[in-house]
C-alpha atoms as a PDB file:
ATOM      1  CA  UNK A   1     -32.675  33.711  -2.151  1.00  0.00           C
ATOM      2  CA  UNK A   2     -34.509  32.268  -4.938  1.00  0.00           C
ATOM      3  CA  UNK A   3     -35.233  28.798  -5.637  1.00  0.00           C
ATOM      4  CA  UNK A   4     -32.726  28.965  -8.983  1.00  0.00           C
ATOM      5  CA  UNK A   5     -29.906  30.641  -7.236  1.00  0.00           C
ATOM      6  CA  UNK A   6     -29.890  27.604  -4.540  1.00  0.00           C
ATOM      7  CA  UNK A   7     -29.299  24.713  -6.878  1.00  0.00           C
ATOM      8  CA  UNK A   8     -26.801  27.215  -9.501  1.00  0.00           C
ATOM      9  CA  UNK A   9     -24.388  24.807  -7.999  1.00  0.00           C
ATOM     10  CA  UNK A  10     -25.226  21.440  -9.636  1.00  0.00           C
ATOM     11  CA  UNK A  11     -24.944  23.253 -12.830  1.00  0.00           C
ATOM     12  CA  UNK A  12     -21.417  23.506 -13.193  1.00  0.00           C
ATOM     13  CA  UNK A  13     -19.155  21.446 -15.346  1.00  0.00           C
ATOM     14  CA  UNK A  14     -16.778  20.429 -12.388  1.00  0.00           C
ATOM     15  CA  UNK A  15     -19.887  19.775  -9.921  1.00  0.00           C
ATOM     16  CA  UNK A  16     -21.712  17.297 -12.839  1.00  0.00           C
ATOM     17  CA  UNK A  17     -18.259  15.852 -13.404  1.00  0.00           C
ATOM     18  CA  UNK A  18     -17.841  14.981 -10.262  1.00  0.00           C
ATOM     19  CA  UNK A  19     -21.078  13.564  -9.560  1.00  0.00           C
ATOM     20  CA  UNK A  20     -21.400  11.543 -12.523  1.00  0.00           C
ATOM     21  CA  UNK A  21     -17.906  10.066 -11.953  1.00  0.00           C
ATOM     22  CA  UNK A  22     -18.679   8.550  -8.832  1.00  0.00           C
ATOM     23  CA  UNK A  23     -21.767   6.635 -10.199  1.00  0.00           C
ATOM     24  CA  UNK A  24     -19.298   3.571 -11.707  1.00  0.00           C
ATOM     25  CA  UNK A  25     -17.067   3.382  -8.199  1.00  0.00           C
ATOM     26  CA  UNK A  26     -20.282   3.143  -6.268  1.00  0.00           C
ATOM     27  CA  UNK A  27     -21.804   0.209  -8.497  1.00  0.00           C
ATOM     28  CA  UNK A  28     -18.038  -1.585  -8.787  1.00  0.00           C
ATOM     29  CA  UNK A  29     -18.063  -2.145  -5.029  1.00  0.00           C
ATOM     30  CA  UNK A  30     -20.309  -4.411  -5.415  1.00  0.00           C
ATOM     31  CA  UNK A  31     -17.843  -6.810  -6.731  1.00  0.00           C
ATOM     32  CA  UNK A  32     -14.931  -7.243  -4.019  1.00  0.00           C
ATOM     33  CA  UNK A  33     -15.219  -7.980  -0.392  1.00  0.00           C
ATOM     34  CA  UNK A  34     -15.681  -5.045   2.062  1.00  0.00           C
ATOM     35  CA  UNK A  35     -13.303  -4.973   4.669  1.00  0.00           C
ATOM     36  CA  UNK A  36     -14.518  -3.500   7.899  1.00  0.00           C
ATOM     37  CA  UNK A  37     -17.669  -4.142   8.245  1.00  0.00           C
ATOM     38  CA  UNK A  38     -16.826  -6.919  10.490  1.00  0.00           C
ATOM     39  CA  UNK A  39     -13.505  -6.313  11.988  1.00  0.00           C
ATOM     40  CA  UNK A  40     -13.509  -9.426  13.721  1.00  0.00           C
ATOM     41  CA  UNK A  41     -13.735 -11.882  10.714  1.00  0.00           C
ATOM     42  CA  UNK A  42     -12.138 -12.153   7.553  1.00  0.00           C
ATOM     43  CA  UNK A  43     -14.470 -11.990   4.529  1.00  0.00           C
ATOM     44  CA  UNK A  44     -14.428 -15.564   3.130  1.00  0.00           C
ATOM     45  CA  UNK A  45     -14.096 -14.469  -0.823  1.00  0.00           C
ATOM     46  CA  UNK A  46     -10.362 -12.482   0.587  1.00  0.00           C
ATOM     47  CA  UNK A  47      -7.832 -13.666  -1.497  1.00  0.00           C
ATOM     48  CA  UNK A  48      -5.311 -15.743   0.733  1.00  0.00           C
ATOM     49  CA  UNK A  49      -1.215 -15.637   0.324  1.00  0.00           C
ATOM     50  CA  UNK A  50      -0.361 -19.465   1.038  1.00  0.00           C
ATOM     51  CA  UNK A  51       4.032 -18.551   0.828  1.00  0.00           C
ATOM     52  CA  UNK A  52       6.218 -16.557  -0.343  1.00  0.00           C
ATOM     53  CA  UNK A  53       9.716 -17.225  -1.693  1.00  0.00           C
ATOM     54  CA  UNK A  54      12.254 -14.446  -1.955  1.00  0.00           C
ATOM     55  CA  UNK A  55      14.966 -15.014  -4.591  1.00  0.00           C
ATOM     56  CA  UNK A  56      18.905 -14.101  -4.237  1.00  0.00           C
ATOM     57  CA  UNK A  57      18.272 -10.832  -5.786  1.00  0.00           C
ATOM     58  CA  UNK A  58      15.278 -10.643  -3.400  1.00  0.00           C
ATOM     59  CA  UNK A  59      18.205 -11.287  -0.224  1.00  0.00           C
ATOM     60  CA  UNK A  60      20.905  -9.451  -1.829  1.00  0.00           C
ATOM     61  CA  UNK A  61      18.806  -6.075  -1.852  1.00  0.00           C
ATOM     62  CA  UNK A  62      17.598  -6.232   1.429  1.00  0.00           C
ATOM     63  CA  UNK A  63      21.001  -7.162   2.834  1.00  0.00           C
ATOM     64  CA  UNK A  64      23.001  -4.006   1.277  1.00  0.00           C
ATOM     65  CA  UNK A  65      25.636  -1.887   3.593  1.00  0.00           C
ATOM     66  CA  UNK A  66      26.075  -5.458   5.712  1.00  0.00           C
ATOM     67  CA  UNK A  67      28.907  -7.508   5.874  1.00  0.00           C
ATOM     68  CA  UNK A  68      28.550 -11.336   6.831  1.00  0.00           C
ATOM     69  CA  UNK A  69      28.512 -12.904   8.776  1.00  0.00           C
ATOM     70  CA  UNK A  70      24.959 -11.457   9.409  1.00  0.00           C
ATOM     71  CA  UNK A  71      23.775 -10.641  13.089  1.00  0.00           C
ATOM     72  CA  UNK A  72      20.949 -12.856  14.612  1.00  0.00           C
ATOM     73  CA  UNK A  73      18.884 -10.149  14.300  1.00  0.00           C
ATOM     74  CA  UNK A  74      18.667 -10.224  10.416  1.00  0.00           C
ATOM     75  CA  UNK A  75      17.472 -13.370  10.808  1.00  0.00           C
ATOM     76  CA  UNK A  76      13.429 -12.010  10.334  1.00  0.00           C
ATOM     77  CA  UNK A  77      14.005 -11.921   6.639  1.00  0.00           C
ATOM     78  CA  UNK A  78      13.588 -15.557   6.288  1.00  0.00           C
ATOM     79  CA  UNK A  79      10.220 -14.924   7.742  1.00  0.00           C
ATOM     80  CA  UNK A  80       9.870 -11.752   5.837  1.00  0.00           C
ATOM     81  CA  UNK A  81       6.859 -11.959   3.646  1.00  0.00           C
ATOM     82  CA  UNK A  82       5.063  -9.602   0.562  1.00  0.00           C
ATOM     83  CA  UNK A  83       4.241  -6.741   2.932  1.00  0.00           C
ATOM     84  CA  UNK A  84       6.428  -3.343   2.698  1.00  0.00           C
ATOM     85  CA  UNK A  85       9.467  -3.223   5.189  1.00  0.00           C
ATOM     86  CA  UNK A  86      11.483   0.045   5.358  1.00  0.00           C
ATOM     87  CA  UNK A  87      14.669  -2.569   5.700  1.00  0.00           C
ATOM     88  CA  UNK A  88      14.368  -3.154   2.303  1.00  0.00           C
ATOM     89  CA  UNK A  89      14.469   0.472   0.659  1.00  0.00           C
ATOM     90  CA  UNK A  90      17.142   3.310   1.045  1.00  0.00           C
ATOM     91  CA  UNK A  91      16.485   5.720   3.873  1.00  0.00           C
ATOM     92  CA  UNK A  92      17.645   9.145   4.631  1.00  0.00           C
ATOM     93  CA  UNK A  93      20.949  10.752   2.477  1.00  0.00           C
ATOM     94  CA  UNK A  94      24.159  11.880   4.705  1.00  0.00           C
ATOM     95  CA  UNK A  95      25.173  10.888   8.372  1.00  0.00           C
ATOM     96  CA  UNK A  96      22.542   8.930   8.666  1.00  0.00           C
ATOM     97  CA  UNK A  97      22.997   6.813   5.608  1.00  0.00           C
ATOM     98  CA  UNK A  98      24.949   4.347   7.829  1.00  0.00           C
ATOM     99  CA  UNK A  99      24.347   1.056   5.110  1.00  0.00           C
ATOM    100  CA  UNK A 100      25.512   3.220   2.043  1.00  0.00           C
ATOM    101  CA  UNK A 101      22.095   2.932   0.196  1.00  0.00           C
ATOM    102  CA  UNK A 102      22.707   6.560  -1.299  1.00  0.00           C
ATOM    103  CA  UNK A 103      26.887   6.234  -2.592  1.00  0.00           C
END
């Protein structure tokens, strides 16, 4: 195999695409804090949420298919904060659509 048949690779559109695309993400990294690369400790420059507040809507949404007066257990949406819960969005469709998310 000849010298010019071994780098025929880096000559294609896709290939030189692909390389130069990567050149801004690698330089933008730069910019934000890496986490990982202590596991242990925070980065000090992560932003920080201080509270959330969910409004009615917010309560009403999460709260469809049940009837008050709610069960102790519920009671972790007071506490709920900005991170995803699967309470909050409709499951699965037919028998086991038990809160009615899917009517």
């Amino acid at each position: 195999m000849t010298m010019n048949k071994k780098f025929k690779i880096f000559s294609t559109p896709l290939t030189l695409f692909f390389l130069v695309s990567a050149i801004p993400s690698l330089t933008m990294a730069e910019d934000y804090p890496v986490a990982g690369t202590a596991p242990w400790q925070r980065p000090v420059s992560a932003p920080v949420i201080e509270w959330v507040q969910h409004d009615r809507s917010w309560y009403e949404k999460a709260l469809v298919g049940v009837d008050a007066p709610y069960p102790r257990s519920l009671y972790f949406l007071d506490n709920q904060g900005n991170w995803y819960t699967p309470f909050t969005h409709p499951g699965m469709i037919g028998p086991y659509d038990i809160r009615k998310w899917h009517k």
